[in-house]
C-alpha atoms as a PDB file:
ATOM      1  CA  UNK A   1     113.559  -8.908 112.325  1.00  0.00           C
ATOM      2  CA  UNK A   2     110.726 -11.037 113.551  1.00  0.00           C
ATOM      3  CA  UNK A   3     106.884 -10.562 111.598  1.00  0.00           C
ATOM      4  CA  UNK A   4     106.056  -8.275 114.639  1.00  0.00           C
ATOM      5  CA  UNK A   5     108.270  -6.070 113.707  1.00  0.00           C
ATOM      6  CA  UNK A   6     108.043  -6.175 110.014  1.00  0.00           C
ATOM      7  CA  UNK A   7     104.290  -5.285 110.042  1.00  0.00           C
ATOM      8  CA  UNK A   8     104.840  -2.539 112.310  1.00  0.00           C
ATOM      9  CA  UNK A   9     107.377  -1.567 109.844  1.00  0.00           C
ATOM     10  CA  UNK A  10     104.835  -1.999 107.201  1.00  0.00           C
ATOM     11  CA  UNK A  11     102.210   0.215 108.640  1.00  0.00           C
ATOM     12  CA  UNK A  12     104.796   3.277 110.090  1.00  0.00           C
ATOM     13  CA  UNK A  13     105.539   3.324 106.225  1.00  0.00           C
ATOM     14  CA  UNK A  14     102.172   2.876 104.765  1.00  0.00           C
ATOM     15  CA  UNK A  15     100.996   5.608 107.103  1.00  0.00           C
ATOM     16  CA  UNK A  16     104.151   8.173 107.354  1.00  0.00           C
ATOM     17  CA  UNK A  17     103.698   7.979 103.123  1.00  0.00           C
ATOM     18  CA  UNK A  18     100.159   9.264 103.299  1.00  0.00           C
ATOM     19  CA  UNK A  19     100.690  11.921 105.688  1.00  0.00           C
ATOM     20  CA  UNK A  20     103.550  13.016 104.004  1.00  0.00           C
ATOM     21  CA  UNK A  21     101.792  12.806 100.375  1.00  0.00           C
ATOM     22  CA  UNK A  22      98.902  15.436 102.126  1.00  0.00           C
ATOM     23  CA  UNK A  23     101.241  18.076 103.651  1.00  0.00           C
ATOM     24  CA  UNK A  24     103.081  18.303 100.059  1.00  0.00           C
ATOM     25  CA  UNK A  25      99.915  18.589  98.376  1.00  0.00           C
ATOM     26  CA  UNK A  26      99.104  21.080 100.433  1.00  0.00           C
ATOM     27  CA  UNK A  27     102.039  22.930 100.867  1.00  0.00           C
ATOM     28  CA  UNK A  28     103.296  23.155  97.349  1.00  0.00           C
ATOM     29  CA  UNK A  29      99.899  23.443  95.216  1.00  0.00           C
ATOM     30  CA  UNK A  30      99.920  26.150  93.080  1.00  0.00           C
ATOM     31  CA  UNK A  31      97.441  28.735  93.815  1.00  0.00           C
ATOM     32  CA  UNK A  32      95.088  30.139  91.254  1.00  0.00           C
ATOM     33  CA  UNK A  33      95.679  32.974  88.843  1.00  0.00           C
ATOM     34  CA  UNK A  34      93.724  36.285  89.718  1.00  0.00           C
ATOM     35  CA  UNK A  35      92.308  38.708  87.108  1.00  0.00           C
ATOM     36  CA  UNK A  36      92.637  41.960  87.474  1.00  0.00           C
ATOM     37  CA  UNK A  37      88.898  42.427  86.044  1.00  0.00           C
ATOM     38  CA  UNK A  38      86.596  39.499  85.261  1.00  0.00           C
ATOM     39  CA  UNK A  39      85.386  41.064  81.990  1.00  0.00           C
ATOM     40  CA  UNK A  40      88.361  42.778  80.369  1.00  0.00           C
ATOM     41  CA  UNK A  41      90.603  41.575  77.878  1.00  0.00           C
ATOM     42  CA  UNK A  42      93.386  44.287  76.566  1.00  0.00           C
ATOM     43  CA  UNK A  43      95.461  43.795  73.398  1.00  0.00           C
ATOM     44  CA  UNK A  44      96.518  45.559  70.260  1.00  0.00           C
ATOM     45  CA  UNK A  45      94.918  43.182  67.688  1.00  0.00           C
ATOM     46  CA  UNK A  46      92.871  39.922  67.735  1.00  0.00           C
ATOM     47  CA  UNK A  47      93.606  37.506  64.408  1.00  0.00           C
ATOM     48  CA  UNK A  48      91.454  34.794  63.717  1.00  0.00           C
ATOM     49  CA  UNK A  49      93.339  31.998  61.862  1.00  0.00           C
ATOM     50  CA  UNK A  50      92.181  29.386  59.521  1.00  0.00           C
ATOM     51  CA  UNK A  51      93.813  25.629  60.270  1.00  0.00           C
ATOM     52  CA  UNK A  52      96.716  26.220  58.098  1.00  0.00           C
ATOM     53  CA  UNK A  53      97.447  29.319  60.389  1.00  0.00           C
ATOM     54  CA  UNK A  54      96.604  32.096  57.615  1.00  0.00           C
ATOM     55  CA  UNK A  55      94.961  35.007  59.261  1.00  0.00           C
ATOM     56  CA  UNK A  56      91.466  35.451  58.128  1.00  0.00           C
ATOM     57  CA  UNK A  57      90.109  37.913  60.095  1.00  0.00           C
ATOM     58  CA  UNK A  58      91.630  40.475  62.683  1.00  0.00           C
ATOM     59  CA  UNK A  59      90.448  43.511  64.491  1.00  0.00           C
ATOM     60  CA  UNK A  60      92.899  45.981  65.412  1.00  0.00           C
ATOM     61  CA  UNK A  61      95.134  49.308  65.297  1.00  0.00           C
ATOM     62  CA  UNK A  62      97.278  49.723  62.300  1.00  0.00           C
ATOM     63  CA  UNK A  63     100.516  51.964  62.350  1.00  0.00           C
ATOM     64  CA  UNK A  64      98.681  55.082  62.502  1.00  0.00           C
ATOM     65  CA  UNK A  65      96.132  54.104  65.694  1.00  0.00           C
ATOM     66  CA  UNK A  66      93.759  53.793  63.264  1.00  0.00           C
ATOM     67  CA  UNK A  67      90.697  51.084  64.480  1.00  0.00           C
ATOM     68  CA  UNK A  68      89.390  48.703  61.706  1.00  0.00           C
ATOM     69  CA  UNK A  69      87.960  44.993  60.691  1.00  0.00           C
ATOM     70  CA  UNK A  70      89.461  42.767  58.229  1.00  0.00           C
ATOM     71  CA  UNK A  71      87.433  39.657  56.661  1.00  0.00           C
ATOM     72  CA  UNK A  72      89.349  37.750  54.046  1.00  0.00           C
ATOM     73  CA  UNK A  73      87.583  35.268  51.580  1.00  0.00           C
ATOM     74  CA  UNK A  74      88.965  32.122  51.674  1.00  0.00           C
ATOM     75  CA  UNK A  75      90.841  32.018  49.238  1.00  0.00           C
ATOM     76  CA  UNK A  76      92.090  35.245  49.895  1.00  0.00           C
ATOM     77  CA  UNK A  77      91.113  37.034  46.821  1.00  0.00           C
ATOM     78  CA  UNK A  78      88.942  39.121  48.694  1.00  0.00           C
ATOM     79  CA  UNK A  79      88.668  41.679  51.597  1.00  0.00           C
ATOM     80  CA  UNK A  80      85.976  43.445  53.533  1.00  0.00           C
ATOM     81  CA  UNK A  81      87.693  46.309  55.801  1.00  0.00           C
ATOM     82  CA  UNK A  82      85.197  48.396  57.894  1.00  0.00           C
ATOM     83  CA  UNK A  83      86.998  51.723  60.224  1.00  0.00           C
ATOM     84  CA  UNK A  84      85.311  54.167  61.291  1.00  0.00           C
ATOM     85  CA  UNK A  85      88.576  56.325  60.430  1.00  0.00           C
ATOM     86  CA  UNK A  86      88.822  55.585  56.825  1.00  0.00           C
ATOM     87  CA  UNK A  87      87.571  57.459  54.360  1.00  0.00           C
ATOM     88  CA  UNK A  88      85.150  54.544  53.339  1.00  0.00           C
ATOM     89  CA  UNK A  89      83.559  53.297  56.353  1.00  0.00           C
ATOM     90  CA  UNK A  90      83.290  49.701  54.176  1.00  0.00           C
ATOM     91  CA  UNK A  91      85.434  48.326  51.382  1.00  0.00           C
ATOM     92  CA  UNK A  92      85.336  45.441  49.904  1.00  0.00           C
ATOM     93  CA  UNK A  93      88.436  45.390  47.648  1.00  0.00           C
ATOM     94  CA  UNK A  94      89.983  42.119  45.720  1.00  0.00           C
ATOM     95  CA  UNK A  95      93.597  41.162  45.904  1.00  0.00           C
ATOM     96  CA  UNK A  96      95.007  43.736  44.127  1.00  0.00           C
ATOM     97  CA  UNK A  97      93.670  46.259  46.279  1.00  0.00           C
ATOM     98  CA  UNK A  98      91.335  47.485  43.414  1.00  0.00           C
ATOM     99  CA  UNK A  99      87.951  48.175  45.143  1.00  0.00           C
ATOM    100  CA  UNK A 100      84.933  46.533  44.297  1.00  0.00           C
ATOM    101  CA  UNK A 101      82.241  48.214  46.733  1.00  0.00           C
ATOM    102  CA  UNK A 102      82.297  50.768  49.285  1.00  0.00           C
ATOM    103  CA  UNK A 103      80.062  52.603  51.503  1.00  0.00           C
ATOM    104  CA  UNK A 104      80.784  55.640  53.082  1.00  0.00           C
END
């Protein structure tokens, strides 16, 4: 093969790699994810979770469709629950379950 050649070689290669590298970019890039609606979210319950992964707070339905709020203290020897459904609209019980304040 003389250097003629070679370099030809060279840039058929050089040149064959880019267009090829565009029309698979092209052809197999994923395409982006549609909402359904831009401002909706839909789920059953939200948890908010401390760094070891203990739930502190969580909005959602409990086995009876009832709505509510739950705040735990840190250490988790406190709750505030606030539903609309409940007989007390806001409870703030300790660990036992004994309450400690409510509103109705």
């Amino acid at each position: 093969m003389s250097r003629g050649q070679f370099g030809f070689l060279v840039v058929v290669t050089c040149v064959g790699s880019i267009i090829g590298g565009a029309l698979s970019g092209w052809w197999l890039a994923p395409s982006p994810v549609k909402a359904q609606k831009i401002n909706e979210v839909k789920a059953e319950e939200f948890l908010l979770l401390d760094r070891n992964g203990k739930a502190r707070a969580g909005l959602g339905l409990d086995k009876n469709g009832e709505v509510g709020l739950v705040l735990t203290s840190r250490d988790g020897n406190r709750k505030l629950a606030i539903s609309p459904d409940n007989q007390f609209a806001v409870k703030l019980s300790d660990q036992s379950g004994r309450i400690l304040w409510s509103a109705p």
